[in-house]
Protein backbone atom coordinates (compact mmCIF):
# COMPACT_ATOMS: atom_id res chain seq x y z
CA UNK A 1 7.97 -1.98 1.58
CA UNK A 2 8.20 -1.34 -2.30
CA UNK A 3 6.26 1.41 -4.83
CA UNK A 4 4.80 -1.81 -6.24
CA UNK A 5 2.77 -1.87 -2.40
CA UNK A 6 1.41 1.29 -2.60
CA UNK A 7 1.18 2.50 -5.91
CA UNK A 8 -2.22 3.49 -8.19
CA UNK A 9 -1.86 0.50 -10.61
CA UNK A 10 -3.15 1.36 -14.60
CA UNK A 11 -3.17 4.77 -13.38
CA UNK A 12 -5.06 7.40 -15.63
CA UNK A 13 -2.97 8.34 -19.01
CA UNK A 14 -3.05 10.04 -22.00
CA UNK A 15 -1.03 10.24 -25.52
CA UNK A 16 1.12 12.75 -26.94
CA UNK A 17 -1.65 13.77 -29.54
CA UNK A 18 -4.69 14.56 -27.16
CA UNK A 19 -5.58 18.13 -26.45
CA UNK A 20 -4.43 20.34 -23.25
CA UNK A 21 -8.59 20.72 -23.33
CA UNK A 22 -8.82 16.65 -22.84
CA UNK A 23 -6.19 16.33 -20.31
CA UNK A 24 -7.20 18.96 -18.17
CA UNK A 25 -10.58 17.98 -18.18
CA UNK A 26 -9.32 14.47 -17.20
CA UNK A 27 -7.33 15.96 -13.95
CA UNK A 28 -10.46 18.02 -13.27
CA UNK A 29 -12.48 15.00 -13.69
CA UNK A 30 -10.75 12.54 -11.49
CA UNK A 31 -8.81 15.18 -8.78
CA UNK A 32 -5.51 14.52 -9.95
CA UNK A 33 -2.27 16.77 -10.74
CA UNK A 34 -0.29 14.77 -12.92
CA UNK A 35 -0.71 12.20 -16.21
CA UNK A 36 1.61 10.14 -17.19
CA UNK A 37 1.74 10.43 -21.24
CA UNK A 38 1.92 6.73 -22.95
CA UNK A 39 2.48 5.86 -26.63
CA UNK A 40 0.22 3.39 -28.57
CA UNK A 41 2.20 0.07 -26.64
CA UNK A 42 1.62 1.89 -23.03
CA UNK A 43 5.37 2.91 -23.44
CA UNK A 44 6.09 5.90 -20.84
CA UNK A 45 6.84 8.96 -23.27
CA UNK A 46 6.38 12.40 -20.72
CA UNK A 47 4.38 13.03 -17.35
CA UNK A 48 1.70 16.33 -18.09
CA UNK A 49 0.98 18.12 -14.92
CA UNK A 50 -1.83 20.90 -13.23
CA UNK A 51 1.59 22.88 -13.43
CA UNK A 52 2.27 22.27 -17.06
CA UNK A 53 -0.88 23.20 -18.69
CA UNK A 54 -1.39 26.70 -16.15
CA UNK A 55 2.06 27.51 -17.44
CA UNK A 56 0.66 26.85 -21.21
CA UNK A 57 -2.67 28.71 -20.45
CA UNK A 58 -2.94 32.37 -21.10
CA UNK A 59 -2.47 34.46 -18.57
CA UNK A 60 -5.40 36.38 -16.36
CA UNK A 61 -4.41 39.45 -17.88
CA UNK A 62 -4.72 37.94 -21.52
CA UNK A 63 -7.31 40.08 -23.87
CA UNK A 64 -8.86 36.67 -24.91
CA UNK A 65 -11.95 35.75 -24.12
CA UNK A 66 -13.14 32.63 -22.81
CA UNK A 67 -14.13 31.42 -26.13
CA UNK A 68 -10.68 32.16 -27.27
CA UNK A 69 -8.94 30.74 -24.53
CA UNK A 70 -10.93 27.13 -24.79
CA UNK A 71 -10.30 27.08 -28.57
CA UNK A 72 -6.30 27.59 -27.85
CA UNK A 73 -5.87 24.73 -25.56
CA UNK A 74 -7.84 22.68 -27.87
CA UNK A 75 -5.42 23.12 -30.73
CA UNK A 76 -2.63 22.63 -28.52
CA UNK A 77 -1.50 19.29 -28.00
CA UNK A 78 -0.15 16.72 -24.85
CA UNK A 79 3.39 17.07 -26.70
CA UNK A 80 3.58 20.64 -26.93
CA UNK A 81 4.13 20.93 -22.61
CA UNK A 82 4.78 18.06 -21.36
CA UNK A 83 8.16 17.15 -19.78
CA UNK A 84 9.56 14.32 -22.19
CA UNK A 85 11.40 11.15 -20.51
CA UNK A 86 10.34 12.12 -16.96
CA UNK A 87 12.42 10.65 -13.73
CA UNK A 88 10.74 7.50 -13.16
CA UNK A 89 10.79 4.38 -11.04
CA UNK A 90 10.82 0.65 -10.62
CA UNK A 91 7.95 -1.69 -8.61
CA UNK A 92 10.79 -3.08 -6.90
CA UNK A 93 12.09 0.44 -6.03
CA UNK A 94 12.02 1.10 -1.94
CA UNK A 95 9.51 3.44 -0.51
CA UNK A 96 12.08 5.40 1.11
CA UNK A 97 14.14 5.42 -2.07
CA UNK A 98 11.20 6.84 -4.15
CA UNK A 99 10.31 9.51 -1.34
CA UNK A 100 13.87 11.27 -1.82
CA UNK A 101 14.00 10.63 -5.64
CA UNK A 102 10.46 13.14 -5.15
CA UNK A 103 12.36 15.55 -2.27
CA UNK A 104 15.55 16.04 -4.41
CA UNK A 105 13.92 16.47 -7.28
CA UNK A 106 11.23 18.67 -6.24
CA UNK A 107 8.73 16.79 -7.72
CA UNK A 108 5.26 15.35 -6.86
CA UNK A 109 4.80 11.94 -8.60
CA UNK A 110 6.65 9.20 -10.15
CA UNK A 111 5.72 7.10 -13.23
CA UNK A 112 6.34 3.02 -12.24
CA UNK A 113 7.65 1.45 -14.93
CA UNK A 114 8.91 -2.16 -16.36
CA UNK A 115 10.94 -2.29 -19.24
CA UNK A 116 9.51 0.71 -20.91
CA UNK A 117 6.21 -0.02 -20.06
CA UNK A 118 3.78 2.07 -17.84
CA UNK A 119 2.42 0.00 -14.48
CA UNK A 120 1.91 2.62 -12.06
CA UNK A 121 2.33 6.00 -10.72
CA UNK A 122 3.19 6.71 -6.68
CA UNK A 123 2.49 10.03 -5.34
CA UNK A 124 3.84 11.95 -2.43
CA UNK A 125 0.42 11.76 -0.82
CA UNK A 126 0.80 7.97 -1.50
CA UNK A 127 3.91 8.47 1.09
CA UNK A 128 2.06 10.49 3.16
CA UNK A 129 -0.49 8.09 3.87
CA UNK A 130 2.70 5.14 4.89
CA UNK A 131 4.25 7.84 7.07
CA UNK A 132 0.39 8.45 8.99
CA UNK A 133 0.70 4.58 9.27
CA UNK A 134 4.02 4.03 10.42
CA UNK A 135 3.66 6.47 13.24
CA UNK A 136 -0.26 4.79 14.09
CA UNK A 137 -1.65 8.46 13.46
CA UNK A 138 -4.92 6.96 13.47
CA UNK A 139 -4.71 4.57 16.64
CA UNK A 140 -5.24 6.25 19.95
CA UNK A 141 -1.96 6.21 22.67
CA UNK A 142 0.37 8.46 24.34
CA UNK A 143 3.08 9.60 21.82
CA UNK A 144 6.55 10.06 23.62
CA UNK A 145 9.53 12.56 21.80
CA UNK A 146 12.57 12.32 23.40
CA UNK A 147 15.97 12.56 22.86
CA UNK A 148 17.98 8.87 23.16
CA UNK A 149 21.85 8.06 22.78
CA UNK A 150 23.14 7.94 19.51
CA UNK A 151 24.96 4.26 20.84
CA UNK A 152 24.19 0.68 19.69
CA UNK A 153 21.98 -1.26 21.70
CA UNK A 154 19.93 2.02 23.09
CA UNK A 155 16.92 1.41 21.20
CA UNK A 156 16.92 -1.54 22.20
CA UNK A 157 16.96 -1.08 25.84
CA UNK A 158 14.40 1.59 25.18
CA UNK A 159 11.77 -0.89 23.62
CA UNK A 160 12.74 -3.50 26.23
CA UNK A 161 11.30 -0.89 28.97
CA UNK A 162 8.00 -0.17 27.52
CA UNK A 163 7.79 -3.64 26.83
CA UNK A 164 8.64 -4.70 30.72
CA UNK A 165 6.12 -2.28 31.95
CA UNK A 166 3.65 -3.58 30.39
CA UNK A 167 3.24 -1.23 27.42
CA UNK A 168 2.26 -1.87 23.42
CA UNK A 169 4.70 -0.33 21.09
CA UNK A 170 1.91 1.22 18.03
CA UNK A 171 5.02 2.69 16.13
CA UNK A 172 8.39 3.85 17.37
CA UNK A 173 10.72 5.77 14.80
CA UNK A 174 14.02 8.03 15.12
CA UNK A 175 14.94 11.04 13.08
CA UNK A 176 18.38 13.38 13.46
CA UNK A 177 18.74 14.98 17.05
CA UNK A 178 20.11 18.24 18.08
CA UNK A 179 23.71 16.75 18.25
CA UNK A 180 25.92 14.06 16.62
CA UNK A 181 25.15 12.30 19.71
CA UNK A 182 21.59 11.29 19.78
CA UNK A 183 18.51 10.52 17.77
CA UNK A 184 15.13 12.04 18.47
CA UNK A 185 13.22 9.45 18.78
CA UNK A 186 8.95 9.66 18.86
CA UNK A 187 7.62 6.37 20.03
CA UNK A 188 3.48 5.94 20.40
CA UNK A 189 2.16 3.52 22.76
CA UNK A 190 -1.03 2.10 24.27
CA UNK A 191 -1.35 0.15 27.48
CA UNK A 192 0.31 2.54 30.13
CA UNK A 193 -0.34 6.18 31.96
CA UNK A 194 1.67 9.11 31.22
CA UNK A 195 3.62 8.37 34.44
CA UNK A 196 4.15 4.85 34.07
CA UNK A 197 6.21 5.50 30.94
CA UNK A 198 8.12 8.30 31.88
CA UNK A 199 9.37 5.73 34.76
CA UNK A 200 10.06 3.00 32.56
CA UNK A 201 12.00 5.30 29.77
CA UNK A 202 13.69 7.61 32.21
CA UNK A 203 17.10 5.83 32.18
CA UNK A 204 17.54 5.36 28.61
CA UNK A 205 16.54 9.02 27.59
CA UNK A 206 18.45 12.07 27.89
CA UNK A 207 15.66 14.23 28.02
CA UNK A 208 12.10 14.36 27.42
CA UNK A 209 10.84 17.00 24.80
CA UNK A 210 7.00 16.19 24.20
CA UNK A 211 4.48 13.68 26.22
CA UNK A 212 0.46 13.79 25.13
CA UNK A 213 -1.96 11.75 24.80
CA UNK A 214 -3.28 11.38 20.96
C-alpha cells in the first residue's frame, strides 16, 4: 500500500500572502490542523498548522481585546509562521515508510508531492484508519495475543492451524515480544469457539497472553 492509496487528494491550501485570520478560519471551517501553503503554480512552499497560529496568537493573559486581537492576525500573514520547506513525501512513498517519517519527526501530516508540485496530504489519522483495517477492528471474531517463536516457518505453521480447524484468518499481525526470541503476535478470527482455537494454536505458541471475543 502507498500514500497515493490513502491520501486527501487537492487537499485544502493556502498562499504565503493570506491572513492568519483566513487560514484559521479555513481549519475551523473544515476540522482540520494543518494547510499546506502553495505558491501561484501549486508549488509546495511551507505547511501552517492549529499549532503555528496559537503560538502566533496573543496570549490569554494579553491586555488586548478581542477587537485587537482579530485585527493582529489579520495583518499578519501565512509567511510570517509557517514552517518553510516542510518534510514531505512521494505518492509512491510506502505507508509504513510515511508513518515513521511522522513518529520520528514528531509530526502530524505530510504534504504529497510530485516534482514540486502539491497532490496530496496524508495524516496520521489517515494511518490510523489502515491500522483499524488491518487488524479487522470493525469485523466481529475472537482476537488471539500470544507469544510465537521468533523462527522461520512459525507463522506459518500458526496460520496453517487455524486454517485446518476450520477457522477464517480477519487479520493476523506480529509486533516485538518480550525477548529476542519471539514475536507477539495478535491474530483475529471468525469461524471457531474460544476453545477450538486455543487447541489448534497450542503447539505453535509459547504462551497465551489475551483471548476475547470482539
Amino acid at each position: 500500500m502507498y500514500v497515493q492509496d490513502r491520501m486527501t487528494k487537492n487537499p485544502f491550501t493556502v498562499k504565503r500572502e493570506q491572513s492568519i485570520s483566513d487560514a484559521r478560519e479555513i481549519l475551523k471551517r473544515e476540522n482540520i490542523r494543518r494547510l499546506p501553503v502553495i505558491d501561484a503554480h501549486g508549488h509546495l512552499t511551507g505547511i501552517l498548522t492549529e499549532k503555528d497560529i496559537l503560538q502566533a496568537s496573543p496570549s490569554p493573559a494579553s491586555t488586548l481585546d478581542v477587537w485587537e486581537i482579530s485585527a493582529l492576525l489579520a495583518n499578519m500573514k501565512v509567511k510570517d509562521v509557517m514552517t518553510a520547506n516542510p518534510v514531505n513525501c512521494h505518492p509512491a512513498t510506502p505507508v509504513e515508510e510515511a508513518a515513521r517519517v511522522l513518529r520520528d519527526r514528531s509530526i502530524g501530516g505530510l504534504p504529497v508531492v510530485t516534482e514540486g508540485e502539491l497532490v496530496g496530504i496524508i495524516t496520521e489519522s489517515d494511518l490510523f484508519e489502515i491500522f483499524i483495517e488491518m487488524f479487522a477492528s470493525r469485523e466481529k471474531g475472537l482476537r488471539l495475543t500470544a507469544l510465537l517463536p521468533h523462527v522461520p516457518g512459525e507463522l506459518a505453521n500458526f496460520a496453517g492451524a487455524v486454517r485446518d480447524a476450520g477457522g477464517d484468518i480477519l487479520a493476523f499481525g506480529t509486533v516485538r515480544g518480550s525477548a529476542p526470541t519471539n514475536r507477539m503476535g495478535i491474530v483475529k478470527v471468525s469461524g471457531l469457539s474460544q476453545d477450538d482455537l486455543l487447541h489448534a494454536v497450542q503447539p505453535f505458541v509459547q504462551e497465551v497472553l489475551d483471548l476475547r471475543e470482539l
